[in-house]
N, C-alpha and C. Protein backbone atom coordinates (compact mmCIF):
# COMPACT_ATOMS: atom_id res chain seq x y z
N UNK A 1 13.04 -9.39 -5.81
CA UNK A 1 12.02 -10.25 -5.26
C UNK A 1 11.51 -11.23 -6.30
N UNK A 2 11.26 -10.71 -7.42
CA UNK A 2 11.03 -11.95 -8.81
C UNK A 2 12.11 -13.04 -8.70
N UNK A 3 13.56 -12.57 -8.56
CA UNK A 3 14.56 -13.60 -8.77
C UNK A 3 14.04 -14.67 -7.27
N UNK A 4 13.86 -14.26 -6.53
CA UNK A 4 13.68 -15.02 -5.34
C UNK A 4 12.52 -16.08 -5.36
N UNK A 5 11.52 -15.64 -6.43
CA UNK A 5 9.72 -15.88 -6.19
C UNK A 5 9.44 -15.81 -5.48
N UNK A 6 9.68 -14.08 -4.84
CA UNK A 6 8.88 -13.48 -4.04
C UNK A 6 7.56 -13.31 -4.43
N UNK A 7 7.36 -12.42 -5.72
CA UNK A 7 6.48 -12.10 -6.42
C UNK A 7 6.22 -12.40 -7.77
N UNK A 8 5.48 -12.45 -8.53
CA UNK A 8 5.44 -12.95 -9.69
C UNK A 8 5.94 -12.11 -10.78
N UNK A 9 5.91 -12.31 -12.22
CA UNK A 9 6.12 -11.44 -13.21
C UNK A 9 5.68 -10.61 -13.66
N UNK A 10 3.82 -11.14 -13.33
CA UNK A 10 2.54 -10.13 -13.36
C UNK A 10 2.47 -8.80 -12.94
N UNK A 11 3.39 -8.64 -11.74
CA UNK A 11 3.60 -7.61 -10.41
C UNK A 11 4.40 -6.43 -11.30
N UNK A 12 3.69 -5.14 -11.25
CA UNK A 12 3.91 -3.98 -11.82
C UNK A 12 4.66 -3.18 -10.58
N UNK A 13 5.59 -3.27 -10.77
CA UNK A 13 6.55 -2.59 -9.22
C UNK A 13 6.42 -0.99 -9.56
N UNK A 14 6.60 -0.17 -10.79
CA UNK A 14 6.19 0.55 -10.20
C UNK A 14 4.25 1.24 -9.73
N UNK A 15 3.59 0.33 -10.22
CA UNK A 15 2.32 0.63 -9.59
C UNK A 15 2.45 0.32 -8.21
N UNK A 16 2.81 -0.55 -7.99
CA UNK A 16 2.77 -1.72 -6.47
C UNK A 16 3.78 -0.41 -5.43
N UNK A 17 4.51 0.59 -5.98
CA UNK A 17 5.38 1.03 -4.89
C UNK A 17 4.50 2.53 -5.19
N UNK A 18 3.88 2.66 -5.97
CA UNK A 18 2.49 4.12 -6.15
C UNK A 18 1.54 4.19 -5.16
N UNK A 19 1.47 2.71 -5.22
CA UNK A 19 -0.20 2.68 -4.01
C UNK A 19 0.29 3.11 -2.90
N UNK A 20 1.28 2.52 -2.06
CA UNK A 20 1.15 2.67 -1.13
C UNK A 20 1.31 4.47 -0.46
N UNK A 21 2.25 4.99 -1.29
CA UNK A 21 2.37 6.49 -1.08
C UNK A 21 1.27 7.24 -1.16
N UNK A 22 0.39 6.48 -2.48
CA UNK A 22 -1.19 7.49 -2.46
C UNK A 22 -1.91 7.24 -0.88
N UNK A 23 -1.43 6.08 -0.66
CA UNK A 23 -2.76 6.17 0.51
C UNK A 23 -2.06 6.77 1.56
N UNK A 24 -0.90 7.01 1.75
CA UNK A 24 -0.25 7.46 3.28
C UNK A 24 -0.42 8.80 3.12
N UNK A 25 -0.48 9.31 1.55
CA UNK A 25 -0.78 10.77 1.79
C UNK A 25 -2.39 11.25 1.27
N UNK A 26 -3.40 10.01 1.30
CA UNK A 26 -4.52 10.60 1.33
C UNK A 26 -4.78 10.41 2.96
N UNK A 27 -4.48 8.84 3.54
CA UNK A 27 -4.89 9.11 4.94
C UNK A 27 -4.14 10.15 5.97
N UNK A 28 -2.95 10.80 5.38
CA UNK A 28 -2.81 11.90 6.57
C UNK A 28 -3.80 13.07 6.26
N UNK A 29 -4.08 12.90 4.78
CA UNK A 29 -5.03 14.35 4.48
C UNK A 29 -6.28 14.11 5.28
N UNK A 30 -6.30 12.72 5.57
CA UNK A 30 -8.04 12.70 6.67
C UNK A 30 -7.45 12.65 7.77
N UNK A 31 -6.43 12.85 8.18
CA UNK A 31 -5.61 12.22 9.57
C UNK A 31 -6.07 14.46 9.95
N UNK A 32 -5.52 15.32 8.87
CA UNK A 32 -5.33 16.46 9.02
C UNK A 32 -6.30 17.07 8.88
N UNK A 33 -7.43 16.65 8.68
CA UNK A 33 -8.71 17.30 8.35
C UNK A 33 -9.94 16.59 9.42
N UNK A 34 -9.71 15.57 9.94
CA UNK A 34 -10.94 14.55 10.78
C UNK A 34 -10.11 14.56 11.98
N UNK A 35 -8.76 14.79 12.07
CA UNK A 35 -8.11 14.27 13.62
C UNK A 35 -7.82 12.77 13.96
N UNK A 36 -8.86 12.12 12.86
CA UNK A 36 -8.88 10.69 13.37
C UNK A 36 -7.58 10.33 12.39
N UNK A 37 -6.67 8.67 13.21
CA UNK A 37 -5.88 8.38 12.60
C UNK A 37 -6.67 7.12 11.91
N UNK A 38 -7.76 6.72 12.32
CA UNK A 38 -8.32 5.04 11.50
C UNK A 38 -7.87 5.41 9.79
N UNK A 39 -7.95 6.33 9.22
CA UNK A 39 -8.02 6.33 7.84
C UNK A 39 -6.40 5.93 7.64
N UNK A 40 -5.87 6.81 7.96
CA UNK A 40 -4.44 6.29 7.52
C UNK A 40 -3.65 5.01 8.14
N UNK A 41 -4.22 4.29 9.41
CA UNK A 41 -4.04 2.53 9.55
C UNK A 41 -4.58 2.32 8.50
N UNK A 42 -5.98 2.18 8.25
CA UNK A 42 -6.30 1.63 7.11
C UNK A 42 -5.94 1.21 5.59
N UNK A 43 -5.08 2.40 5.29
CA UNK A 43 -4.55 2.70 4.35
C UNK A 43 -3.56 1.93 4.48
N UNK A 44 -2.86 1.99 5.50
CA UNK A 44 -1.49 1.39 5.85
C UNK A 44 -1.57 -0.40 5.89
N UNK A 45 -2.89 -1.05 6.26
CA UNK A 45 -3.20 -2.01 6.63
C UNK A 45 -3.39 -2.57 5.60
N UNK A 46 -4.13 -1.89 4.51
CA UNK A 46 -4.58 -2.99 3.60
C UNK A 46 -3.76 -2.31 2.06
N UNK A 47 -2.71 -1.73 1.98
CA UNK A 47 -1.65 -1.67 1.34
C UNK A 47 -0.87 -2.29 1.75
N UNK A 48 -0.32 -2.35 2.53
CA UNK A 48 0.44 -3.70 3.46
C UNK A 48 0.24 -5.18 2.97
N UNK A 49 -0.56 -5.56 3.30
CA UNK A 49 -1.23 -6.76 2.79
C UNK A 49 -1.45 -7.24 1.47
N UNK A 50 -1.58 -6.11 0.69
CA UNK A 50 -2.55 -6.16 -0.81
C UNK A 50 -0.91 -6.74 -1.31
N UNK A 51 0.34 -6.14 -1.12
CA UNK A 51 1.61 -6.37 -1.21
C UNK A 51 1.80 -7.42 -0.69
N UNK A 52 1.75 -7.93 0.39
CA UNK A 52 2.12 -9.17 1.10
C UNK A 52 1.88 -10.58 0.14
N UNK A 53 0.51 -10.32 -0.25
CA UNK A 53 -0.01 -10.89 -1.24
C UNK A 53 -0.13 -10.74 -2.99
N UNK A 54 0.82 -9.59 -3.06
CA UNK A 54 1.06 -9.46 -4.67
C UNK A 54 1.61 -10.89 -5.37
N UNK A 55 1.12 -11.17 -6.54
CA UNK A 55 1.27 -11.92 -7.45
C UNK A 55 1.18 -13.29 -6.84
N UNK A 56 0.42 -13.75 -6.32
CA UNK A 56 0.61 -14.72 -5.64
C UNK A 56 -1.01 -15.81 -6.10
């Protein structure tokens, strides 16, 4: 994705590919403990994005 300028040079790939796993497995831990799924969209939503928009 750098060769492309997808993303910049700044962009720590492996932090950038960390986040998103922390949050899919903190929001199922509220998905498994609250019933509710909003936490893990959330998670999903704005890790999504935060990426969409890396290095940019």
């Amino acid at each position: 994705m750098r060769a492309t300028g997808q993303v910049g040079a700044e962009v720590d790939p492996a932090r950038h590919a960390a986040a998103p796993l922390a949050g899919v497995q903190g929001g199922v831990l509220m998905l498994m403990s609250t019933g509710r799924l909003t936490y893990l969209q959330a998670a999903l939503d704005v890790g999504i994005d935060a990426l969409r928009h890396a290095g940019r």
